[in-house]
Protein backbone atom coordinates (compact mmCIF):
# COMPACT_ATOMS: atom_id res chain seq x y z
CA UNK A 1 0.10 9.97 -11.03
CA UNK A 2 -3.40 10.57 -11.70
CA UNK A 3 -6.22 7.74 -11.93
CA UNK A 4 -6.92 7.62 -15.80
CA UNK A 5 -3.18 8.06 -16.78
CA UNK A 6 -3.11 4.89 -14.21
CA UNK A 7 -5.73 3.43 -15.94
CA UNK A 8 -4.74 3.77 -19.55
CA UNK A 9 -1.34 2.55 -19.04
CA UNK A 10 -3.03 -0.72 -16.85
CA UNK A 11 -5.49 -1.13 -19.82
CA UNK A 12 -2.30 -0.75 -22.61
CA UNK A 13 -0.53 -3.27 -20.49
CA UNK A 14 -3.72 -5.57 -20.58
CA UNK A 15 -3.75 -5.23 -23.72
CA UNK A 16 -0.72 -6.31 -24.72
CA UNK A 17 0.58 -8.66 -22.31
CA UNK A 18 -2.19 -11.61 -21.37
CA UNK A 19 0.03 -12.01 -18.21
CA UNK A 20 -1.34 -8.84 -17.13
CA UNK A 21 -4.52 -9.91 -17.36
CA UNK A 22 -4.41 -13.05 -14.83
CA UNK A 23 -1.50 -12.23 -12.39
CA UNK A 24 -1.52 -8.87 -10.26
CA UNK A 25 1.94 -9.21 -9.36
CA UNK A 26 3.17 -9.39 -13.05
CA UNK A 27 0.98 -6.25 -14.19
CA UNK A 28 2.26 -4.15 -10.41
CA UNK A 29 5.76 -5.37 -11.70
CA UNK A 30 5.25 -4.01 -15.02
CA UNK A 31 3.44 -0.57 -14.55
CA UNK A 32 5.93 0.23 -12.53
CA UNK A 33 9.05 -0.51 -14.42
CA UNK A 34 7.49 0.39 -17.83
CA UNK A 35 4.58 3.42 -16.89
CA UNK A 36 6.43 4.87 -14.17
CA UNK A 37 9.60 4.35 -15.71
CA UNK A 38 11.09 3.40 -12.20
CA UNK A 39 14.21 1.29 -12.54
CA UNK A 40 13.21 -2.18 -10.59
CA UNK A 41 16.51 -4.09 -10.31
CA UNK A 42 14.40 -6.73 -8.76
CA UNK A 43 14.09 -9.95 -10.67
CA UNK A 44 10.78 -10.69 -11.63
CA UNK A 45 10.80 -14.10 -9.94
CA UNK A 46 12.04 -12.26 -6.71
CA UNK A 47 9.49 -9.93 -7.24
CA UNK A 48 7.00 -13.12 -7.84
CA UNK A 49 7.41 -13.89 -4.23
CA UNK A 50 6.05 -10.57 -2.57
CA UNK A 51 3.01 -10.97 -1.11
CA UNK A 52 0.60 -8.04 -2.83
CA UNK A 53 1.00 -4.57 -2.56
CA UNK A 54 -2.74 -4.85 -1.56
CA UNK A 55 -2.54 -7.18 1.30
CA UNK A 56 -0.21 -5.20 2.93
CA UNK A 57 -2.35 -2.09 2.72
CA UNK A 58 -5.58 -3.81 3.81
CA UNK A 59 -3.55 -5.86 6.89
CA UNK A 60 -1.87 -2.25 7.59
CA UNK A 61 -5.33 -0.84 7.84
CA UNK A 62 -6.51 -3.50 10.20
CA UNK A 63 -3.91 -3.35 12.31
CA UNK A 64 -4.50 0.65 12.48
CA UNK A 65 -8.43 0.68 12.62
CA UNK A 66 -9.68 -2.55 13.50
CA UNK A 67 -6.69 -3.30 16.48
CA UNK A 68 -6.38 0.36 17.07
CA UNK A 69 -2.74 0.47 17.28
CA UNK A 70 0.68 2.16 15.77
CA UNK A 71 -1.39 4.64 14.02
CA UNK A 72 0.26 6.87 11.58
CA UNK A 73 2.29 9.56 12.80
CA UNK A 74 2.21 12.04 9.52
CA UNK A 75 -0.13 14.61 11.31
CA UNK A 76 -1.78 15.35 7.55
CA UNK A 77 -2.41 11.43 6.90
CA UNK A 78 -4.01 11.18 10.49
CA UNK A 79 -6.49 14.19 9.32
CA UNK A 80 -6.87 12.65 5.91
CA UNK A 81 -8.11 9.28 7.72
CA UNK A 82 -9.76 11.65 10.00
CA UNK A 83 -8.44 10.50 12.55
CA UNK A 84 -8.80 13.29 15.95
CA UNK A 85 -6.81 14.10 18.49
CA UNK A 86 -8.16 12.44 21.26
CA UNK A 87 -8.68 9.54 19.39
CA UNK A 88 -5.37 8.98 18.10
CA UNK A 89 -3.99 9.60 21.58
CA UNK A 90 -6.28 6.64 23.33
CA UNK A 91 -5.22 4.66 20.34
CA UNK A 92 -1.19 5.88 21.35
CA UNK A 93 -1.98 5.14 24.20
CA UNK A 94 -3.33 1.45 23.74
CA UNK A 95 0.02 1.14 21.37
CA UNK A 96 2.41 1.77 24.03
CA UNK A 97 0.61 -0.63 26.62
CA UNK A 98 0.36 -3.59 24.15
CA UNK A 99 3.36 -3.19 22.28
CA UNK A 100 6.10 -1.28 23.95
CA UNK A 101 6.11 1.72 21.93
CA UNK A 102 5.21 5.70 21.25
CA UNK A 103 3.95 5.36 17.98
């Protein structure tokens, strides 16, 4: 999905739901079900309780380039964090010392 379809439908949804406007959890909840017409069968007070879809990304990227461990394995997402070779391997390589594993 592009950025300014993204954008329009977050702006319609501001718009016309003040919920949107204060609660990042309601408006994620929303685009998705009503933008991306993607069937959630998640109550929204389940859904309520999920920590942020941002918080996990910005932990995830900690945990990946700040701890420099269980980097990605995608080959094409390593080059698109540009991550190299012999980088990712030391990195692998710190991963399977710390935590046990390959990847």
């Amino acid at each position: 999905m592009k950025r300014n379809v993204i954008r329009d439908g977050v702006l319609e949804l501001m718009k016309s739901d003040e919920r949107c406007r204060s609660d990042d959890k309601f408006l994620i909840w929303k685009f998705i079900r009503e933008k991306a017409g993607i069937a959630i069968y998640i109550p929204f007070n389940d859904f309520g309780r999920m920590p942020s879809f941002e918080s996990i990304r910005r932990i995830r990227a900690h945990i990946q380039n700040v701890e420099h461990v269980l980097l990605p394995t995608d080959e094409n997402v390593r080059r698109r964090r540009r991550i190299n070779e012999e980088e990712w391997r030391r990195w692998l390589s710190e991963a399977k010392q710390k935590y046990g594993v390959d990847k």
